[in-house]
C-alpha atoms as a PDB file:
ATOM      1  CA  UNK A   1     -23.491  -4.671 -38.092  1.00  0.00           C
ATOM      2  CA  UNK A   2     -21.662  -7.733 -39.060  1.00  0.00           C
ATOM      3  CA  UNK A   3     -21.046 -10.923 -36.915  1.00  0.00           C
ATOM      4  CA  UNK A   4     -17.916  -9.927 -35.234  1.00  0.00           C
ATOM      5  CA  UNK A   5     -19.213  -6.938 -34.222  1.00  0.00           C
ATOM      6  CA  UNK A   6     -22.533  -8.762 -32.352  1.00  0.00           C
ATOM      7  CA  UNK A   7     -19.828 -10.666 -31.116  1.00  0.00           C
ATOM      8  CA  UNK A   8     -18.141  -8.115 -29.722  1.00  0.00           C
ATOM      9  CA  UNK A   9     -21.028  -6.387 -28.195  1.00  0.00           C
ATOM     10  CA  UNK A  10     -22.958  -9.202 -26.267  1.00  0.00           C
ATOM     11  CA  UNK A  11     -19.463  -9.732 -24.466  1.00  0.00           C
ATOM     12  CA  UNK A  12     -19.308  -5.884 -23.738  1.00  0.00           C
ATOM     13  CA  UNK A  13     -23.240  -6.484 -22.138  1.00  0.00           C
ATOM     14  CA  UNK A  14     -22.239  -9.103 -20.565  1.00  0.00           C
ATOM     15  CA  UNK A  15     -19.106  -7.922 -18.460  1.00  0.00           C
ATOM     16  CA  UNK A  16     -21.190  -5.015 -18.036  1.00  0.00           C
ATOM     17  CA  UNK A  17     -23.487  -7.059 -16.276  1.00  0.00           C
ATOM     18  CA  UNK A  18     -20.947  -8.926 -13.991  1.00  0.00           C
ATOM     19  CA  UNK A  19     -19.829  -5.113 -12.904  1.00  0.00           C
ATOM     20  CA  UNK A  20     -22.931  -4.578 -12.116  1.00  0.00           C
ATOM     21  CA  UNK A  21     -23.422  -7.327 -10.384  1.00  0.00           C
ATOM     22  CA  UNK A  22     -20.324  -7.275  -8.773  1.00  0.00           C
ATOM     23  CA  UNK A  23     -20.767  -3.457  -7.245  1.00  0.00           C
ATOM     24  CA  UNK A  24     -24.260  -4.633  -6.073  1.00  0.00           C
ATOM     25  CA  UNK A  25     -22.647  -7.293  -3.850  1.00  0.00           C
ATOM     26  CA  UNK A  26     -19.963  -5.233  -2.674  1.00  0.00           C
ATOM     27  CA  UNK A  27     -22.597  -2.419  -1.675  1.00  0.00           C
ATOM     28  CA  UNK A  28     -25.191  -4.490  -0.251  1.00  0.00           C
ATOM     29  CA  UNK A  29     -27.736  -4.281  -2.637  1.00  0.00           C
ATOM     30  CA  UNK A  30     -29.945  -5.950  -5.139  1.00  0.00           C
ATOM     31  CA  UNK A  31     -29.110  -6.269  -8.761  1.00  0.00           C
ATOM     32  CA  UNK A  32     -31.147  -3.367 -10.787  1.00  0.00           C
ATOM     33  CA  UNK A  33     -33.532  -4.459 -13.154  1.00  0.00           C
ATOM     34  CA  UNK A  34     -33.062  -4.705 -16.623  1.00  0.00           C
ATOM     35  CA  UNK A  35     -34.676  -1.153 -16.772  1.00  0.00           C
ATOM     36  CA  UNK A  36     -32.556   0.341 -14.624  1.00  0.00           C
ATOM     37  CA  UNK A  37     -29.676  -1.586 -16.241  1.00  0.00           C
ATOM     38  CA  UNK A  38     -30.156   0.557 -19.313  1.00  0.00           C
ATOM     39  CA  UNK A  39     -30.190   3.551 -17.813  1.00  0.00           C
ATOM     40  CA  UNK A  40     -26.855   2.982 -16.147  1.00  0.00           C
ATOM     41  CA  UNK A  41     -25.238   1.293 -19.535  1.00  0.00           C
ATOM     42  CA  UNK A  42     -24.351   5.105 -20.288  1.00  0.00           C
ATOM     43  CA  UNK A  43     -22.565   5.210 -16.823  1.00  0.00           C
ATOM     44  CA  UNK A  44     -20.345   2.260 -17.233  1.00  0.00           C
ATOM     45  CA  UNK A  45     -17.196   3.511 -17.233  1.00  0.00           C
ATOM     46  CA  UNK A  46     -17.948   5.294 -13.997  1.00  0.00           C
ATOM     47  CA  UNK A  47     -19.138   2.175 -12.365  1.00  0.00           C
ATOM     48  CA  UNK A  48     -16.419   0.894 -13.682  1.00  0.00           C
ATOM     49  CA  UNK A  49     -13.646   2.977 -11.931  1.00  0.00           C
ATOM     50  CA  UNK A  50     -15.693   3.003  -8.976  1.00  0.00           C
ATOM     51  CA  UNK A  51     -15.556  -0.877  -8.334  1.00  0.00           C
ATOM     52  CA  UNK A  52     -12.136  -1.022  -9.457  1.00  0.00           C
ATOM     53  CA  UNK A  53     -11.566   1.954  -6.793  1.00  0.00           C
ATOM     54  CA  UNK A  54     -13.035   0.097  -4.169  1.00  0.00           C
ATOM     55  CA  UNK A  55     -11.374  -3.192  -5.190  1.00  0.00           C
ATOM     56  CA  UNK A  56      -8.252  -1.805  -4.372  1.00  0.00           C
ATOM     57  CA  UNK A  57      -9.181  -0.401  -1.411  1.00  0.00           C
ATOM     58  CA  UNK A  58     -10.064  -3.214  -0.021  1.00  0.00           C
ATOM     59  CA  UNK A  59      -6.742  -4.964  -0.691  1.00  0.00           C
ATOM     60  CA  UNK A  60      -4.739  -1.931   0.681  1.00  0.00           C
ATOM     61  CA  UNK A  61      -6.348  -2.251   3.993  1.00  0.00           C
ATOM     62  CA  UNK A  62      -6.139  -5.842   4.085  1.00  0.00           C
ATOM     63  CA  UNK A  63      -2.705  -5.707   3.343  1.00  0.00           C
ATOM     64  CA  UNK A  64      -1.718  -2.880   6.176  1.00  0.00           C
ATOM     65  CA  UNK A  65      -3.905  -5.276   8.616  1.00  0.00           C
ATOM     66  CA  UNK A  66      -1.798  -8.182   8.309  1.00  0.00           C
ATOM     67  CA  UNK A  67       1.631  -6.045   7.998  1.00  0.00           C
ATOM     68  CA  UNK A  68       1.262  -4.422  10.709  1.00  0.00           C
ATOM     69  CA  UNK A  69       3.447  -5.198  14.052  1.00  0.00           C
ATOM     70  CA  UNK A  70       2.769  -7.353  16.802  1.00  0.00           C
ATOM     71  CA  UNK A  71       1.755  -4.227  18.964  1.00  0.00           C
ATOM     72  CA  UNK A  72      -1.051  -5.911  20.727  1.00  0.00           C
ATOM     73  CA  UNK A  73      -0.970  -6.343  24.914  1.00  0.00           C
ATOM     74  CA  UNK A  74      -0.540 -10.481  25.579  1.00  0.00           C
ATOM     75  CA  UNK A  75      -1.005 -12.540  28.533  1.00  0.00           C
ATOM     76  CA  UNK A  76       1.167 -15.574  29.639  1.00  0.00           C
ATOM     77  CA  UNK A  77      -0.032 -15.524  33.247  1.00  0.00           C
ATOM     78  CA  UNK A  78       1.058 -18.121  35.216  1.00  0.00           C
ATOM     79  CA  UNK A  79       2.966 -19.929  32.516  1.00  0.00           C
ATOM     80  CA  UNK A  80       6.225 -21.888  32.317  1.00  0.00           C
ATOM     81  CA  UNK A  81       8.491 -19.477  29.527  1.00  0.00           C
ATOM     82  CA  UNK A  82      12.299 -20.556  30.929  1.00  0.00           C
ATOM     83  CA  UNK A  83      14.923 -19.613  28.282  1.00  0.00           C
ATOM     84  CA  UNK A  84      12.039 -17.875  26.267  1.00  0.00           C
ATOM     85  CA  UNK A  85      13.193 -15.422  23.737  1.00  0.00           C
ATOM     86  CA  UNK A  86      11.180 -12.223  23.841  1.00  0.00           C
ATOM     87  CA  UNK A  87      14.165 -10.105  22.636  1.00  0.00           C
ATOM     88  CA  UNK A  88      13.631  -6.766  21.053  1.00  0.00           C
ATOM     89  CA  UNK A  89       9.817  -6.893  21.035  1.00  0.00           C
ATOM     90  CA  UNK A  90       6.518  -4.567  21.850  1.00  0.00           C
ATOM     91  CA  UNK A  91       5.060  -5.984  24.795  1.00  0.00           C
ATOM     92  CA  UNK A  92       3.405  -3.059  26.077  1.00  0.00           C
ATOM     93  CA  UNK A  93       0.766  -3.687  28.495  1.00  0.00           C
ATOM     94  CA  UNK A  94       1.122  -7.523  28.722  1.00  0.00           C
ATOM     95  CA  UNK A  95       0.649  -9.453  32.144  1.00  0.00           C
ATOM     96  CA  UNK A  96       3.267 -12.681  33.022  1.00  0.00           C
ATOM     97  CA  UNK A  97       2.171 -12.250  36.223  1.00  0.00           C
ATOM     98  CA  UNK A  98       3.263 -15.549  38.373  1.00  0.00           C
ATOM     99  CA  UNK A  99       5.300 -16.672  35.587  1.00  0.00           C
ATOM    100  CA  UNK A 100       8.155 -18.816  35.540  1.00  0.00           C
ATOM    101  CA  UNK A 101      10.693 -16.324  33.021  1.00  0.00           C
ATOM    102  CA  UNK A 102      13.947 -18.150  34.264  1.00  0.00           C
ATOM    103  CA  UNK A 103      16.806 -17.105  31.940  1.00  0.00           C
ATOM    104  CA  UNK A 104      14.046 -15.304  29.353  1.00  0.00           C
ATOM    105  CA  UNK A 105      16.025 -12.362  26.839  1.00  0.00           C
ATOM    106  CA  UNK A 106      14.063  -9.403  27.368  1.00  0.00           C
ATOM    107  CA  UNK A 107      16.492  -7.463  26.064  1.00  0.00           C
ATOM    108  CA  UNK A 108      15.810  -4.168  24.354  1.00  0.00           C
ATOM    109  CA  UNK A 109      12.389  -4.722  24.445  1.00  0.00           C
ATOM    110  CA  UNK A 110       9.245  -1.942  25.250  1.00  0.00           C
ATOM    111  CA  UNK A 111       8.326  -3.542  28.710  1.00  0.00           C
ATOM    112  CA  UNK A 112       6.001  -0.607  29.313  1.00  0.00           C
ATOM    113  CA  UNK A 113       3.005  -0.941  31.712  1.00  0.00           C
ATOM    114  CA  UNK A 114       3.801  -4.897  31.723  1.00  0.00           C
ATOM    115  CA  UNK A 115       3.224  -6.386  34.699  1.00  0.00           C
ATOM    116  CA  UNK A 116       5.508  -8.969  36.339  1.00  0.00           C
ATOM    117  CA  UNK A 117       3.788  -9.870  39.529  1.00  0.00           C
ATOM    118  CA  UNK A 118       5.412 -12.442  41.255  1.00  0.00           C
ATOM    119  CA  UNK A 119       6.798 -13.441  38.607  1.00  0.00           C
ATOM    120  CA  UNK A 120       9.985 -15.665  38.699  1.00  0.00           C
ATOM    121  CA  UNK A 121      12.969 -13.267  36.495  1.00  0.00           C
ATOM    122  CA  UNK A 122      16.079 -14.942  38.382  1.00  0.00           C
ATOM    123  CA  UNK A 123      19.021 -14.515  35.862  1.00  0.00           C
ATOM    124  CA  UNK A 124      16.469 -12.796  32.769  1.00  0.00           C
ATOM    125  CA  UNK A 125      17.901 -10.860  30.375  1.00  0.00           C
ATOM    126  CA  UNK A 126      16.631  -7.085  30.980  1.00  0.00           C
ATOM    127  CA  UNK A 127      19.334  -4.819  29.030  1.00  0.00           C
ATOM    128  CA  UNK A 128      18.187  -1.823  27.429  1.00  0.00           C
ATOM    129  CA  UNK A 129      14.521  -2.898  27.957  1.00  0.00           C
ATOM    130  CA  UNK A 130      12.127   0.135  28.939  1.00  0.00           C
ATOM    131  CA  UNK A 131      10.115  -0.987  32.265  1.00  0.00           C
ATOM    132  CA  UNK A 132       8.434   2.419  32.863  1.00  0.00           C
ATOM    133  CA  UNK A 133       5.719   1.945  34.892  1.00  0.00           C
ATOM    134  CA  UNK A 134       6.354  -1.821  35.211  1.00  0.00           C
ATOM    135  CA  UNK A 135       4.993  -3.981  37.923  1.00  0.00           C
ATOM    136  CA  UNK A 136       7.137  -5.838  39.556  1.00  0.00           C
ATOM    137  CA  UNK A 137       5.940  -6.239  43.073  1.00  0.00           C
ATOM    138  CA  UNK A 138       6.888  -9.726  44.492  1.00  0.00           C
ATOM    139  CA  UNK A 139       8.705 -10.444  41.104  1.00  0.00           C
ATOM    140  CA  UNK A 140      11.993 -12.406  42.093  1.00  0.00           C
ATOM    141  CA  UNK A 141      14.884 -10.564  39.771  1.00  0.00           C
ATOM    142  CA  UNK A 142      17.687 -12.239  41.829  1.00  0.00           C
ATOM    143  CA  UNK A 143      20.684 -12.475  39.252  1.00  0.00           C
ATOM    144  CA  UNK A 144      19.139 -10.890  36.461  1.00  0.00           C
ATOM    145  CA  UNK A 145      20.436  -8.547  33.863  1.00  0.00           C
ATOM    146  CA  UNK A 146      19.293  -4.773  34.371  1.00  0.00           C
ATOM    147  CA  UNK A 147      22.084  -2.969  32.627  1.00  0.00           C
ATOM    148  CA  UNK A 148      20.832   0.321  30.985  1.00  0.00           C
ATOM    149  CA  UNK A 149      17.339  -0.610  31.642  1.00  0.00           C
ATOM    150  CA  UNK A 150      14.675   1.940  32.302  1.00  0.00           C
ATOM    151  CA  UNK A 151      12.547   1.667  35.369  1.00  0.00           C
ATOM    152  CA  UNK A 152      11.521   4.692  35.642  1.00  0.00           C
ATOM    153  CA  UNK A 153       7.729   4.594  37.940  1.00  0.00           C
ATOM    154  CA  UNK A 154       7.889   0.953  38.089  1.00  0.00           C
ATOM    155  CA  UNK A 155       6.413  -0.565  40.975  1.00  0.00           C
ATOM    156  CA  UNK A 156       8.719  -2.775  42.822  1.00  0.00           C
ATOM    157  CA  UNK A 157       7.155  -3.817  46.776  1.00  0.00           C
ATOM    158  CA  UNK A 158       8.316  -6.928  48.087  1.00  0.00           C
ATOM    159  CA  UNK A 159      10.501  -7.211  44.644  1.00  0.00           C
ATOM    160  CA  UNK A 160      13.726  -9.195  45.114  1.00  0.00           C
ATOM    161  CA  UNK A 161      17.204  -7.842  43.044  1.00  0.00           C
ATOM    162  CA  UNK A 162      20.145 -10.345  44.858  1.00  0.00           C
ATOM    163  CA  UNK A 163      22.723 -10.343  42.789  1.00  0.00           C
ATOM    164  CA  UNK A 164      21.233  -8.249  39.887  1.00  0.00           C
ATOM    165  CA  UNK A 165      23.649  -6.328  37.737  1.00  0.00           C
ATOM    166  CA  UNK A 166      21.996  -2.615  37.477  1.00  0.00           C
ATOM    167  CA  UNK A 167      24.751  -0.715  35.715  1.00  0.00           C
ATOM    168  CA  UNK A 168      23.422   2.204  34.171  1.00  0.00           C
ATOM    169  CA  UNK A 169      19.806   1.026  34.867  1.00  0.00           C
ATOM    170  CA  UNK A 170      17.499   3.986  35.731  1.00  0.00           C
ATOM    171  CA  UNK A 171      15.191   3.593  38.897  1.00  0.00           C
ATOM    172  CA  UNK A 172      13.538   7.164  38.491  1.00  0.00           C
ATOM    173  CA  UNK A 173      10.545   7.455  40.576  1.00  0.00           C
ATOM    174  CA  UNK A 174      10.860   3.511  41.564  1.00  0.00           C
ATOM    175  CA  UNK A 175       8.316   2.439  44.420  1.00  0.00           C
ATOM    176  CA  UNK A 176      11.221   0.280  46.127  1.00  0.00           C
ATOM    177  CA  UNK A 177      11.963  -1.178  49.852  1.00  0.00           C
ATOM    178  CA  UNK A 178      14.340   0.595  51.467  1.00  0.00           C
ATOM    179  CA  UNK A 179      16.541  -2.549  52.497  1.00  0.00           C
ATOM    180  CA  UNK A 180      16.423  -3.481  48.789  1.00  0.00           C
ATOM    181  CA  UNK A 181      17.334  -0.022  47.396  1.00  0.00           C
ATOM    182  CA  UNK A 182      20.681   0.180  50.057  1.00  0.00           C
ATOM    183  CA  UNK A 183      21.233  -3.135  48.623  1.00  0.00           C
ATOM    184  CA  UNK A 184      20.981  -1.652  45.199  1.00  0.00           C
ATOM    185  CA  UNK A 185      23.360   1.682  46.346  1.00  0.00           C
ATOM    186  CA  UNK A 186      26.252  -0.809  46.945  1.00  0.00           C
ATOM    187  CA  UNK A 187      26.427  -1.723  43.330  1.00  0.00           C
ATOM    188  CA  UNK A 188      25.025   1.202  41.534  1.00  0.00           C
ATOM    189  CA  UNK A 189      27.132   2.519  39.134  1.00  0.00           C
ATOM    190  CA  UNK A 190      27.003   3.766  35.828  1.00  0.00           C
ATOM    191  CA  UNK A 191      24.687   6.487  33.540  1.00  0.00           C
ATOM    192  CA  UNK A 192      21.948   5.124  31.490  1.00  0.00           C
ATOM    193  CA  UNK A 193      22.420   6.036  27.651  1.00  0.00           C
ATOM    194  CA  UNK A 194      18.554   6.481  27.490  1.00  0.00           C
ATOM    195  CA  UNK A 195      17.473   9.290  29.856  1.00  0.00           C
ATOM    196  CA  UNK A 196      21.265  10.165  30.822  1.00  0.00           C
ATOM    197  CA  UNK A 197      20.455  10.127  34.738  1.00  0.00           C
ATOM    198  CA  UNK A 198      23.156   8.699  36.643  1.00  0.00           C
ATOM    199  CA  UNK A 199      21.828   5.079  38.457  1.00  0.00           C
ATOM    200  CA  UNK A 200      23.218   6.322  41.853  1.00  0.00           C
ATOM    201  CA  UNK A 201      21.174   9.569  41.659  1.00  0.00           C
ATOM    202  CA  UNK A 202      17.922   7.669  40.597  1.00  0.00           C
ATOM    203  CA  UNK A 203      17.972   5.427  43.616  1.00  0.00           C
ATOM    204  CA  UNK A 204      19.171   8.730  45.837  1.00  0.00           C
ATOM    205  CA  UNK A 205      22.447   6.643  46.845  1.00  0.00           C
ATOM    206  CA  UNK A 206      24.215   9.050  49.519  1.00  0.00           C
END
């Protein structure tokens, strides 16, 4: 065996060592033994594709971690948000409950289960946004935008809708007082592209 070929086969030993090495990290364990070593020198390729396989497993879930989207329930309780832009977002399950939202864009957005309480929504943006099973109780909605929004099962005691544009907005199954729903009748109007129910017929409008 000439010199090149020595050459060539301490470097082969000693990558196969840094596998090693390398796998035993990864799986927790301590580095075999020079013994040992040997006896898995036949097995290198395997070892091989093995920490290569879970290499690139690691990277794939990393990578689907951080790409995934902003899903995840938030809270802005009791902060100041005027002219905030939450436009076309997942926000199920979040809480802005005493909130200042004056003039927010929650338009389009998945506004299920989010809960409004007392919050202040005079002249937000709510077109097209889903706020099935919403709470809204106390929230003050006077001038805001509900055209073809969904509200079907929200909860909406005590809520305030003066001067609220509801065209085509769905109020299915809406917990509502009844001085603010004949308020509602004498502007309903309208069929809401989403479920197809007509807005008069949701809030039982004679």
């Amino acid at each position: 065996m000439n010199h090149i070929e020595l050459t060539q086969l301490s470097h082969e030993k000693h990558k196969y060592k840094l596998v090693v090495s390398a796998l035993a990290l990864i799986l927790g364990t301590k580095v075999p033994t020079t013994k040992i070593m040997c006896q898995m020198r036949k097995s290198y390729g395997i070892w091989a594709s093995i920490l290569s396989f879970l290499f690139w497993v690691s990277v794939s879930i990393t990578a689907s971690f951080y790409s995934m989207p902003n899903a995840f329930a938030l809270e802005y309780n009791k902060e100041i948000l005027i002219n905030a832009d939450f436009s076309k977002r997942d926000l199920t399950d979040s809480s802005f409950t005493k909130a200042n939202l004056r003039y927010s864009n929650f338009s389009y957005s998945n506004l299920r289960g989010v809960s409004f309480f007392a919050a202040n929504l005079e002249s937000v943006n709510l077109e097209g946004a889903d706020l099935t099973n919403a709470t809204l109780d106390s929230a003050r909605l006077i001038k805001a935008n509900l055209t073809n929004a969904v509200l079907e099962g929200a909860f909406a005691a005590n809520a305030k809708f003066d001067g609220a544009i509801i065209d085509g907005a769905d109020f299915t199954d809406m917990l509502l007082r009844r001085d603010e729903q004949n308020k509602l009748c004498k502007i309903a109007k309208g069929t809401n592209p989403t479920t197809g129910r007509n807005t008069r017929d949701t809030l039982f409008c004679s």
